[in-house]
N, C-alpha and C. Protein backbone atom coordinates (compact mmCIF):
# COMPACT_ATOMS: atom_id res chain seq x y z
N UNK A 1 -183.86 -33.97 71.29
CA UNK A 1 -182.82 -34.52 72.12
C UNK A 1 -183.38 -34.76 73.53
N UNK A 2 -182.94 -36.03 74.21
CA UNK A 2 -183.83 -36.20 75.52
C UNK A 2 -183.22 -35.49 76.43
N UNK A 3 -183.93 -35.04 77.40
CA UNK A 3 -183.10 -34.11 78.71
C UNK A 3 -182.79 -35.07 79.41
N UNK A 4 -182.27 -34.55 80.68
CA UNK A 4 -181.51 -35.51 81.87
C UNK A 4 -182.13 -34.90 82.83
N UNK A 5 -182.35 -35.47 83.61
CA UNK A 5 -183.36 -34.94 84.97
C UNK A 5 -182.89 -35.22 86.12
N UNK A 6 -182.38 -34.51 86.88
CA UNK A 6 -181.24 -34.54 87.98
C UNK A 6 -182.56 -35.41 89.19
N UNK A 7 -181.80 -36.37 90.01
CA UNK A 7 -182.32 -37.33 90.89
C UNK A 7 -182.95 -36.47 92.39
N UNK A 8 -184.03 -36.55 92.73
CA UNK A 8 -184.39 -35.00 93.49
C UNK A 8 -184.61 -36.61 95.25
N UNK A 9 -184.23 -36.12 96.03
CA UNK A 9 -184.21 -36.77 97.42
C UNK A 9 -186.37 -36.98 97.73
N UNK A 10 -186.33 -38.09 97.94
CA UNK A 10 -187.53 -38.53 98.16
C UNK A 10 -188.44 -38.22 100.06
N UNK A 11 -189.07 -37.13 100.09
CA UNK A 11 -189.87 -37.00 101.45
C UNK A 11 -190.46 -38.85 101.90
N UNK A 12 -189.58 -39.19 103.12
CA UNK A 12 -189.49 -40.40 103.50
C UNK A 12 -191.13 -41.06 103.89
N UNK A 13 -192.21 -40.03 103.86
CA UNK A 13 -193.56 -39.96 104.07
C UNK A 13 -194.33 -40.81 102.97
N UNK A 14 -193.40 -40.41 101.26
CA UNK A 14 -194.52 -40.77 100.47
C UNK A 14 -193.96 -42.44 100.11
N UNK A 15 -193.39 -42.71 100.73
CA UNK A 15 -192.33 -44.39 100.56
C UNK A 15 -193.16 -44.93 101.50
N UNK A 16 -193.78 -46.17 101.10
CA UNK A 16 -194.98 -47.26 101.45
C UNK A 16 -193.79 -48.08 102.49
N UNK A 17 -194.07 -48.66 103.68
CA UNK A 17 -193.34 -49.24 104.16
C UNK A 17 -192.95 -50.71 103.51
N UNK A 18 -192.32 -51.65 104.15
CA UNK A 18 -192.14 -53.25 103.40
C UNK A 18 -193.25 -53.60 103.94
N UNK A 19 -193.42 -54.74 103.14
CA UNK A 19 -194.72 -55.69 102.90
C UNK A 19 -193.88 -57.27 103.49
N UNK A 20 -193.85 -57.88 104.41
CA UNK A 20 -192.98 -58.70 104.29
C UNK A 20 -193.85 -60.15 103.39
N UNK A 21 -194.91 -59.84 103.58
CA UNK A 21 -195.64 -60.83 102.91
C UNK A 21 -195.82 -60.93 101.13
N UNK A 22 -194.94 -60.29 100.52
CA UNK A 22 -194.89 -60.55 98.67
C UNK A 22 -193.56 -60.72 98.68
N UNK A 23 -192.62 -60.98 99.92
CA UNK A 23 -191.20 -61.95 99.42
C UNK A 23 -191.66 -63.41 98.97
N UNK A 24 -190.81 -62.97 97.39
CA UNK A 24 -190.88 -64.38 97.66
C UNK A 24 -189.47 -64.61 96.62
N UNK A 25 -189.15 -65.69 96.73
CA UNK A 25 -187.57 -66.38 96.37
C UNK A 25 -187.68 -67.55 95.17
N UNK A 26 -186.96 -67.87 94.17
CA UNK A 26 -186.77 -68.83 93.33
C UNK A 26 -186.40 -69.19 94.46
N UNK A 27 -186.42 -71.24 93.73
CA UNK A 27 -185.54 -72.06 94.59
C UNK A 27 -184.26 -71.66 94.48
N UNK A 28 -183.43 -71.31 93.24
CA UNK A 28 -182.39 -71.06 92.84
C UNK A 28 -181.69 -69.70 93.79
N UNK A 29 -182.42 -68.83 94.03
CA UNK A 29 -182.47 -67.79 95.04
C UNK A 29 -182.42 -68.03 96.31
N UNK A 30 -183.10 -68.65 97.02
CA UNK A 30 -183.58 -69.48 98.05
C UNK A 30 -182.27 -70.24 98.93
N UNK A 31 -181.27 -71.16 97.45
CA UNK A 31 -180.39 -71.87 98.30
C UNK A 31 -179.51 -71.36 98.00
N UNK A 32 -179.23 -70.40 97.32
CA UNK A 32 -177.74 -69.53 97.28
C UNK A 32 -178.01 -68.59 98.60
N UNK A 33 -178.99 -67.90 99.02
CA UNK A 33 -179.00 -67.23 100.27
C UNK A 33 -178.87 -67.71 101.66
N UNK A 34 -179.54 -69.16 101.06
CA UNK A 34 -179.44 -70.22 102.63
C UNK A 34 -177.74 -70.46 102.75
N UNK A 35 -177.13 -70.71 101.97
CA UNK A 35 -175.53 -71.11 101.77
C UNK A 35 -174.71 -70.10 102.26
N UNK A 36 -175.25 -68.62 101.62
CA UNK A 36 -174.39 -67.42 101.88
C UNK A 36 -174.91 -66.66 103.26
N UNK A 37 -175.98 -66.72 104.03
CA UNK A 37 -176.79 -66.26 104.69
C UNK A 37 -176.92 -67.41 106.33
N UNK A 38 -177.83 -67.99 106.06
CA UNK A 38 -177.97 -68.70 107.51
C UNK A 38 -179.50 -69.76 106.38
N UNK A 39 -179.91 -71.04 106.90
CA UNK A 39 -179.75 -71.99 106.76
C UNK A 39 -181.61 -71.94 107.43
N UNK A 40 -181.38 -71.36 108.19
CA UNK A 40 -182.95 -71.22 109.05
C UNK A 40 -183.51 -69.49 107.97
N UNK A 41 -185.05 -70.48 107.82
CA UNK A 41 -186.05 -69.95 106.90
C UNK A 41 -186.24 -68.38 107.92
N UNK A 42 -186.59 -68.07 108.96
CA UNK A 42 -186.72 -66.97 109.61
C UNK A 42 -185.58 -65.95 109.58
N UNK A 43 -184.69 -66.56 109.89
CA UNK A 43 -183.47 -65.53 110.00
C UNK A 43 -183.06 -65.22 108.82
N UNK A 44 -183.32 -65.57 107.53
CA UNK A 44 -182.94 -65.51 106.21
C UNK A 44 -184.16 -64.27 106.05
N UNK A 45 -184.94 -64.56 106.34
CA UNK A 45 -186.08 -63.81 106.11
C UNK A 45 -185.61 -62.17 106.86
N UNK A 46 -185.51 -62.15 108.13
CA UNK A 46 -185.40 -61.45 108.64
C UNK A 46 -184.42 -60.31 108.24
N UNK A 47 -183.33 -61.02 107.80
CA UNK A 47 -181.79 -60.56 107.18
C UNK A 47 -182.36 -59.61 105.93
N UNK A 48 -182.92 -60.28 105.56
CA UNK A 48 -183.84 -59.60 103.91
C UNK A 48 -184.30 -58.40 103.85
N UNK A 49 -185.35 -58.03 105.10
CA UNK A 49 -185.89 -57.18 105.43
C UNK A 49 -185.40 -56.36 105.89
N UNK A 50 -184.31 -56.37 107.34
CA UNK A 50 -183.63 -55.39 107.72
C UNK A 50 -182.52 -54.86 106.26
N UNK A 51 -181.75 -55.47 105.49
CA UNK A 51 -180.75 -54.84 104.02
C UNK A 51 -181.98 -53.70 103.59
N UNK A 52 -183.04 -54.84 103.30
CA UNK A 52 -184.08 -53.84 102.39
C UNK A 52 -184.69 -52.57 103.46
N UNK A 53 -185.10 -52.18 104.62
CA UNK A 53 -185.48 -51.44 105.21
C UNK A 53 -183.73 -49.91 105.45
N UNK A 54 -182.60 -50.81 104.98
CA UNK A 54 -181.78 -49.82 105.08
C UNK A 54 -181.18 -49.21 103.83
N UNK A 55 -182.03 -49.76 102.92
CA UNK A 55 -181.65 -49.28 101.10
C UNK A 55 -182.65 -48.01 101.51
């Protein structure tokens, strides 16, 4: 029978920071974020990074 392994809090040390340079977007991705997001390639970008730096 498989066990369950309770979720243990991660020392914020061994988490690699972002890479902003291996985003990368389908087109399909790309213009649903430009639509829902902002329209300019930087600030889309930027938006990305700060969500992901607060997950």
């Amino acid at each position: 029978m498989p066990e369950i392994t309770k979720e243990v809090k991660l020392d914020p040390s061994v988490i690699p920071p972002l890479d902003p340079s291996i985003l990368t977007l389908s087109d399909k991705e790309r213009a649903f974020l430009h639509a829902t997001i902002s329209e300019d390639d930087d600030a889309l970008k930027a938006k990305i990074l700060s969500v992901q730096a607060k997950a």
